[in-house]
N, C-alpha and C. Protein backbone atom coordinates (compact mmCIF):
# COMPACT_ATOMS: atom_id res chain seq x y z
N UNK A 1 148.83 -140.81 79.49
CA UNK A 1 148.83 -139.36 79.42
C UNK A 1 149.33 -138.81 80.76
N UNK A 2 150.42 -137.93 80.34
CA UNK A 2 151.17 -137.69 82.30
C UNK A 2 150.71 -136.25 81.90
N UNK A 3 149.72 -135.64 83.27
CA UNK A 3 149.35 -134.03 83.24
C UNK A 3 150.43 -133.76 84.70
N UNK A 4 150.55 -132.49 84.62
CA UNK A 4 150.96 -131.80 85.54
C UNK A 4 150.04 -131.47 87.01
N UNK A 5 150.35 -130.88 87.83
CA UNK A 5 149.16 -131.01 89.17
C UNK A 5 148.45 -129.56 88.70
N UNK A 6 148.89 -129.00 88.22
CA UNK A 6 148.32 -127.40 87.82
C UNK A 6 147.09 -128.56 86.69
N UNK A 7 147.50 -128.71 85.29
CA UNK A 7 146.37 -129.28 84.42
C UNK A 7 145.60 -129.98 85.33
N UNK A 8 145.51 -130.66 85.84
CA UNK A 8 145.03 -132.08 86.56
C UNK A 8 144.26 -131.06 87.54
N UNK A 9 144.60 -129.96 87.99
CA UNK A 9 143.08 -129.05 88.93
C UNK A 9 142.81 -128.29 88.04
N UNK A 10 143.35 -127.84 86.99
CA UNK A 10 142.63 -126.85 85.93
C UNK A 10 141.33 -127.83 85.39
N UNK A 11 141.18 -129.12 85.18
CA UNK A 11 140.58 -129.64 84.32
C UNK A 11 139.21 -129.89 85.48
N UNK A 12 139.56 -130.28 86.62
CA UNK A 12 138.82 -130.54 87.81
C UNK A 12 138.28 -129.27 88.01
N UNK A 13 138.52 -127.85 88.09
CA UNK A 13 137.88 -126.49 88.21
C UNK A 13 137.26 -126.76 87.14
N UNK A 14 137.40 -126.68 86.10
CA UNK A 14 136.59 -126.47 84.95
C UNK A 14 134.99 -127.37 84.61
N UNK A 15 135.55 -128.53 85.49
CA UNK A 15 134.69 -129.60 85.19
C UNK A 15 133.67 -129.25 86.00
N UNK A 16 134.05 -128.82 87.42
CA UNK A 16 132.81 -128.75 88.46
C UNK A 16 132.52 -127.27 88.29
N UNK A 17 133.19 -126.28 87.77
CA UNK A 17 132.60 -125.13 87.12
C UNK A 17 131.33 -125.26 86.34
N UNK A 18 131.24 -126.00 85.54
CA UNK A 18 130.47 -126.27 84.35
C UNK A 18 129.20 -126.89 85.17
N UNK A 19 129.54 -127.95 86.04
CA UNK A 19 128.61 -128.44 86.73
C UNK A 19 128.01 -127.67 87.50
N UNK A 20 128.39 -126.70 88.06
CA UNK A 20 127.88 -125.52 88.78
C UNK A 20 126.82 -124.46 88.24
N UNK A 21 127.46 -124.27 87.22
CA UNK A 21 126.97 -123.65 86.02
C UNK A 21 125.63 -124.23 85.42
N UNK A 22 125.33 -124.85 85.53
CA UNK A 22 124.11 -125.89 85.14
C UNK A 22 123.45 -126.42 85.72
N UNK A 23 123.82 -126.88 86.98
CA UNK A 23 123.28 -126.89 88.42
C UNK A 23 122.29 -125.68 89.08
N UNK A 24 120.90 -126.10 88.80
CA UNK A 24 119.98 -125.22 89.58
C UNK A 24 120.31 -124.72 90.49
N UNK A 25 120.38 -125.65 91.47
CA UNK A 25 121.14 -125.82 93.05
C UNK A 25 122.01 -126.51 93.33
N UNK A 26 123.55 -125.81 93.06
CA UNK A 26 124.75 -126.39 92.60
C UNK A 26 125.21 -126.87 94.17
N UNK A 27 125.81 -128.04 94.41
CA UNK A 27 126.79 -128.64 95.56
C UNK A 27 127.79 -127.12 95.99
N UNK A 28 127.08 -127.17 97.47
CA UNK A 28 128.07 -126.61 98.42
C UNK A 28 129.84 -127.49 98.30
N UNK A 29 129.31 -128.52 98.49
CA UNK A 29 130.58 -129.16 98.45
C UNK A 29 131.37 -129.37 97.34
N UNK A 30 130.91 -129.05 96.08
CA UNK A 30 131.56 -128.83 94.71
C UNK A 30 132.24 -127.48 94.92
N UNK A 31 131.03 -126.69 95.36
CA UNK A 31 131.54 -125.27 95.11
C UNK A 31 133.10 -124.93 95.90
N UNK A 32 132.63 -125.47 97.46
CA UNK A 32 134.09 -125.60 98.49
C UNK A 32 135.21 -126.28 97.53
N UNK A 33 135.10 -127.08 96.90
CA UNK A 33 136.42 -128.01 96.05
C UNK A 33 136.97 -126.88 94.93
N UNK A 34 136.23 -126.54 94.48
CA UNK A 34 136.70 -125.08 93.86
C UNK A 34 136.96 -124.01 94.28
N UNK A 35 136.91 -123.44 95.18
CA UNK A 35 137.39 -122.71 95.79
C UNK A 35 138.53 -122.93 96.73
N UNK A 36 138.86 -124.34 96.94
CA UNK A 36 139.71 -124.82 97.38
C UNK A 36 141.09 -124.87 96.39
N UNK A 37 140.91 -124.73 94.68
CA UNK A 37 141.61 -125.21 93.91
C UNK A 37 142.14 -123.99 92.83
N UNK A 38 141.04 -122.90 92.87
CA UNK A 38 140.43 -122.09 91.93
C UNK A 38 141.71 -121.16 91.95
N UNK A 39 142.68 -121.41 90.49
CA UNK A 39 143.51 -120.43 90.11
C UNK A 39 143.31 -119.18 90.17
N UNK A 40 143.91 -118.18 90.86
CA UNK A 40 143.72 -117.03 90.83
C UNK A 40 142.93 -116.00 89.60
N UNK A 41 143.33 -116.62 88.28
CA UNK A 41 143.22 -115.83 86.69
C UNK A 41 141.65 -116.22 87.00
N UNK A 42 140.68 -117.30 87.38
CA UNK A 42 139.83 -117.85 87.08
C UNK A 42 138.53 -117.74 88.00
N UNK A 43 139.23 -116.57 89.01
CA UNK A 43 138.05 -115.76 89.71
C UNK A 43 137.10 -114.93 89.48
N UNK A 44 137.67 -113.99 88.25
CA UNK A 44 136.17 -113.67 87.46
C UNK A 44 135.11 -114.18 87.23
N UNK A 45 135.61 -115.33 86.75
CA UNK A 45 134.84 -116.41 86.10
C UNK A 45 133.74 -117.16 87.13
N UNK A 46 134.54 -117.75 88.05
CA UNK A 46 133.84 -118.18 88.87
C UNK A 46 132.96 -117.01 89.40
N UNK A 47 133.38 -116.52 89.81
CA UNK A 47 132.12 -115.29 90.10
C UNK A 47 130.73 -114.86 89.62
N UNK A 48 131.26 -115.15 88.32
CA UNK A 48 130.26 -114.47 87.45
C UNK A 48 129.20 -115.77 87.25
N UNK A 49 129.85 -116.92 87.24
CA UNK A 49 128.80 -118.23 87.50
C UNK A 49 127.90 -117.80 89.06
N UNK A 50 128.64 -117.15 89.80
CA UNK A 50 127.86 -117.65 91.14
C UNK A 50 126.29 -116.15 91.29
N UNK A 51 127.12 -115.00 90.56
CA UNK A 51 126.43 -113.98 90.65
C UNK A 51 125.07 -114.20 89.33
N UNK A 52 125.39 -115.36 88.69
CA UNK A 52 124.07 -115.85 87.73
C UNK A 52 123.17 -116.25 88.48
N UNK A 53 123.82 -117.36 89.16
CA UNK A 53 122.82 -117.94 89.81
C UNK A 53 122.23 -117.78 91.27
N UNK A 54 122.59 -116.11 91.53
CA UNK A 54 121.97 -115.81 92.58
C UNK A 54 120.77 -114.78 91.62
N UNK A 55 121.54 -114.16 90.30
CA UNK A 55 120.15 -113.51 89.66
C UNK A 55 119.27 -114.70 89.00
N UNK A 56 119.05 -115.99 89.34
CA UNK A 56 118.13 -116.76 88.63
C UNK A 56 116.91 -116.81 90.16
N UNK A 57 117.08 -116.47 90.79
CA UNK A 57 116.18 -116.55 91.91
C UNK A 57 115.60 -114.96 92.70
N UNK A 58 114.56 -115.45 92.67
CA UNK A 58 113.73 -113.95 93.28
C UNK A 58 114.09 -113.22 95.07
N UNK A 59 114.58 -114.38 95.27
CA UNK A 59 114.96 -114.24 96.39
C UNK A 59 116.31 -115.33 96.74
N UNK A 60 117.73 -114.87 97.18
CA UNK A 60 118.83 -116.05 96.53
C UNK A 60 119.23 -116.22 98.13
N UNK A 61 119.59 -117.35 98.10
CA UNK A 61 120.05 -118.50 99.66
C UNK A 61 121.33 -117.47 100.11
N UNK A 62 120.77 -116.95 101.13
CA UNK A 62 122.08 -116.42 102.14
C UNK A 62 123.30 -116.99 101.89
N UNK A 63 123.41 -118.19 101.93
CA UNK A 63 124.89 -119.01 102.08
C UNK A 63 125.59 -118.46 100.53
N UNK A 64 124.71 -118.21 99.68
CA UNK A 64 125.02 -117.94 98.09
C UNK A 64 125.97 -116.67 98.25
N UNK A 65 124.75 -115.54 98.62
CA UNK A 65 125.43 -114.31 99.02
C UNK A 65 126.33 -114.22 99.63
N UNK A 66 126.84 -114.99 100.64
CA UNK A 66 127.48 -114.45 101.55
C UNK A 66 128.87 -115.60 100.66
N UNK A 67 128.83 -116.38 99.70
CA UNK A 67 129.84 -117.21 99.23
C UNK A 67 130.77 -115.86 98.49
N UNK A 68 129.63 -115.16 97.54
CA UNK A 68 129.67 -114.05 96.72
C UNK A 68 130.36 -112.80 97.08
N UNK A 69 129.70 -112.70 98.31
CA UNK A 69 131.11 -111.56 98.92
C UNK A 69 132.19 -112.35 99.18
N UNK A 70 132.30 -112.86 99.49
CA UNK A 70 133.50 -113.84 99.96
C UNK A 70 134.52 -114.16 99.09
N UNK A 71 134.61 -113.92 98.39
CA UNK A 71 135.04 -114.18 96.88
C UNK A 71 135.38 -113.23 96.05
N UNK A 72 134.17 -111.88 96.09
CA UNK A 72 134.67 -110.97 95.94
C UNK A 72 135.69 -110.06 96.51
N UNK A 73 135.51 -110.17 97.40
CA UNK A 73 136.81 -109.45 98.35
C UNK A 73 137.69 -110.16 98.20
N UNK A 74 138.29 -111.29 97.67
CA UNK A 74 139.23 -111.33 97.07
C UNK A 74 139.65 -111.12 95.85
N UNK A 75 139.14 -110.10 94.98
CA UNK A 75 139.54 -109.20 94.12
C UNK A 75 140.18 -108.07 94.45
N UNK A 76 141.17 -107.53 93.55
CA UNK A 76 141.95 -106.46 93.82
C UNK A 76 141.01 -105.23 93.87
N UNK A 77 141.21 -104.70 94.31
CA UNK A 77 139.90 -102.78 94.41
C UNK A 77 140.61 -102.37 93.18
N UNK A 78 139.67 -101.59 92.67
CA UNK A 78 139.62 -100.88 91.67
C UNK A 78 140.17 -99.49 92.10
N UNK A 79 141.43 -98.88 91.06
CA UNK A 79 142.12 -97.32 91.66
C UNK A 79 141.08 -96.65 91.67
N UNK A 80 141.36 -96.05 92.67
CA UNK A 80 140.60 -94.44 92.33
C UNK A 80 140.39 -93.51 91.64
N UNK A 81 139.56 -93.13 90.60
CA UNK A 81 140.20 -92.11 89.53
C UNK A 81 140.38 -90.83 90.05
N UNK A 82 141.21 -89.79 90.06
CA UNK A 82 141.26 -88.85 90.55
C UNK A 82 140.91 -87.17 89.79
């Protein structure tokens, strides 16, 4: 089976996505490999995994938050409505 280098990190994001995703206390170092890899289209996404699992805790690990902004600001701003 010959994948392309795009499939071949799409499948690797997805995989340690999922693992993340399910992961109580998901690998810093998973998370860095994804973010290292993480297609632009697929930043929502990831986001929205990381902003779960800072609402699964009463109080969420600095390093979380501060991954979370980090990430977010690389989203485009929203126009202004006028």
């Amino acid at each position: 089976m010959a994948l392309t280098r795009e499939e071949a990190q799409g499948w690797m994001v997805e995989t340690l996505l999922e693992k993340i995703r399910n992961d109580r206390y998901p690998s810093a170092t998973q998370m860095a490999i994804v973010e290292e890899s993480l297609p632009r289209e697929m930043i929502p996404d990831y986001l929205e995994v990381l902003i779960e699992k800072a609402g699964q805790d009463a109080v969420p690990s600095i390093p979380l938050l501060r991954r979370i902004s980090r990430i977010a600001a690389s989203l485009p701003r929203a126009e202004r409505q006028r």
